[in-house]
C-alpha atoms as a PDB file:
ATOM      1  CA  UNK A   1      21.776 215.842  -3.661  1.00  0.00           C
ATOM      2  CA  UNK A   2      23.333 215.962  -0.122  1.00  0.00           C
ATOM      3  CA  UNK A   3      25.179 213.574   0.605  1.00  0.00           C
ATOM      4  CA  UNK A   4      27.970 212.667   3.837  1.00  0.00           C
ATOM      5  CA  UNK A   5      30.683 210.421   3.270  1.00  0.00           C
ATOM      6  CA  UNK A   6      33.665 208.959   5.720  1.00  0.00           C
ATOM      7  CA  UNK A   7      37.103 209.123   3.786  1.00  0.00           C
ATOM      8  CA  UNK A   8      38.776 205.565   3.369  1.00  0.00           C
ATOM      9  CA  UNK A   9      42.473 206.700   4.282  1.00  0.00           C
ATOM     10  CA  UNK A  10      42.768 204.257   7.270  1.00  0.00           C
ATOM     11  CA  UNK A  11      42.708 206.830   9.853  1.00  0.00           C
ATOM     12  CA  UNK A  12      41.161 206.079  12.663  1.00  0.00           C
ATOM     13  CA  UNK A  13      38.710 208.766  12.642  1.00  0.00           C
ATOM     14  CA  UNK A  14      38.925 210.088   9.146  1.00  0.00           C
ATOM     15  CA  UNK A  15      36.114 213.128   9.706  1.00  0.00           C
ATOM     16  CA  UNK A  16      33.096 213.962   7.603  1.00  0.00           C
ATOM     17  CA  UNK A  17      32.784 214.822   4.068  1.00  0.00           C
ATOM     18  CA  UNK A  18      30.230 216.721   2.484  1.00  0.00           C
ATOM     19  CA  UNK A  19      29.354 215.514  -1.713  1.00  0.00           C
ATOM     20  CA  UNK A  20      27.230 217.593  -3.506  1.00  0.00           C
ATOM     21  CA  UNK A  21      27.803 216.111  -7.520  1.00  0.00           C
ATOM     22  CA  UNK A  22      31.406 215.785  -7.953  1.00  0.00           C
ATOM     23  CA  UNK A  23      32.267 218.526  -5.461  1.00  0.00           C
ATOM     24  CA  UNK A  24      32.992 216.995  -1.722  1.00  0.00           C
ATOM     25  CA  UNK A  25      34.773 218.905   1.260  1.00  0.00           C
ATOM     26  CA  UNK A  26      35.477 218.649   4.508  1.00  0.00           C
ATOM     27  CA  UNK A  27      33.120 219.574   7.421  1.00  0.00           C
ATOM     28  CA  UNK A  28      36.006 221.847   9.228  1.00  0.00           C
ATOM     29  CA  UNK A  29      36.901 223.131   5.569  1.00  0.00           C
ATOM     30  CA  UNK A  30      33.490 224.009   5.139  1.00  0.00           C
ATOM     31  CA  UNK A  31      32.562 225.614   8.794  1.00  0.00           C
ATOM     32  CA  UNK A  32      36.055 227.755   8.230  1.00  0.00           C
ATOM     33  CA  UNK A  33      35.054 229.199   4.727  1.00  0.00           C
ATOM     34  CA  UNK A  34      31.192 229.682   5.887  1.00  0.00           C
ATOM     35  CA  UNK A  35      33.164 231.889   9.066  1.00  0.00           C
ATOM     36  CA  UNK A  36      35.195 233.765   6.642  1.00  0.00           C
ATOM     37  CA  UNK A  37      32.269 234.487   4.355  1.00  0.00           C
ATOM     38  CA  UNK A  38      30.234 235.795   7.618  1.00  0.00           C
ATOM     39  CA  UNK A  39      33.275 237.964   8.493  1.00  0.00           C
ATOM     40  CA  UNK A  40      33.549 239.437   5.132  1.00  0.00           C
ATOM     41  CA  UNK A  41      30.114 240.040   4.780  1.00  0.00           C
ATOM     42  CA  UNK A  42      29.978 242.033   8.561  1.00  0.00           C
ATOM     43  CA  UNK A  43      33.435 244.073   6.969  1.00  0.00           C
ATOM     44  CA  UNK A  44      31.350 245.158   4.627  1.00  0.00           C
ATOM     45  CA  UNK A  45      27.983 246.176   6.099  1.00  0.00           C
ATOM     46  CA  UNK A  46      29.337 247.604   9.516  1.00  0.00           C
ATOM     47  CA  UNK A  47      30.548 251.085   9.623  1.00  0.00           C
ATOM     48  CA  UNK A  48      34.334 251.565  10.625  1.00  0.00           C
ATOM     49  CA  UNK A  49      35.396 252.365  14.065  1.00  0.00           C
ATOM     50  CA  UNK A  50      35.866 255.842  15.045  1.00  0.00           C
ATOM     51  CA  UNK A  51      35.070 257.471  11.398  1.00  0.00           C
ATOM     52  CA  UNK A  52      32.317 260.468  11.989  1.00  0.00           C
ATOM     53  CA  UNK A  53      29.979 260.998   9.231  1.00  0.00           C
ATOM     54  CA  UNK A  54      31.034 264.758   7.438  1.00  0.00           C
ATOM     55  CA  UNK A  55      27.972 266.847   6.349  1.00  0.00           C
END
C-alpha cells in the first residue's frame, strides 16, 4: 500500500517519503529517476538527428 511518511532527522523540513512494503524513497529521488526513465525511453524510440534512412 501507498503510503507518505516525514523523516524524523530533526530537520526542519525533512521532505517527503514515499513507503511501498519495506521499500521508501524520497519524493526528489523518485521525480529524478521517473525523468531519467522518460529520457531513456525517448533515446530509444526517437530517431537520431541528421541520420537519412539508406534504401
Amino acid at each position: 500500500m501507498l503510503g507518505m511518511k516525514p523523516a524524523d532527522a530533526g530537520m526542519p523540513d525533512p521532505g517527503i517519503y514515499f513507503q511501498w512494503g519495506d521499500f521508501l524513497i524520497q519524493f526528489g529521488n523518485l521525480v529524478v529517476i521517473a525523468t531519467m526513465l522518460v529520457l531513456f525511453i525517448l533515446a530509444l524510440v526517437l530517431p537520431f538527428p541528421g541520420r537519412k534512412s539508406r534504401k
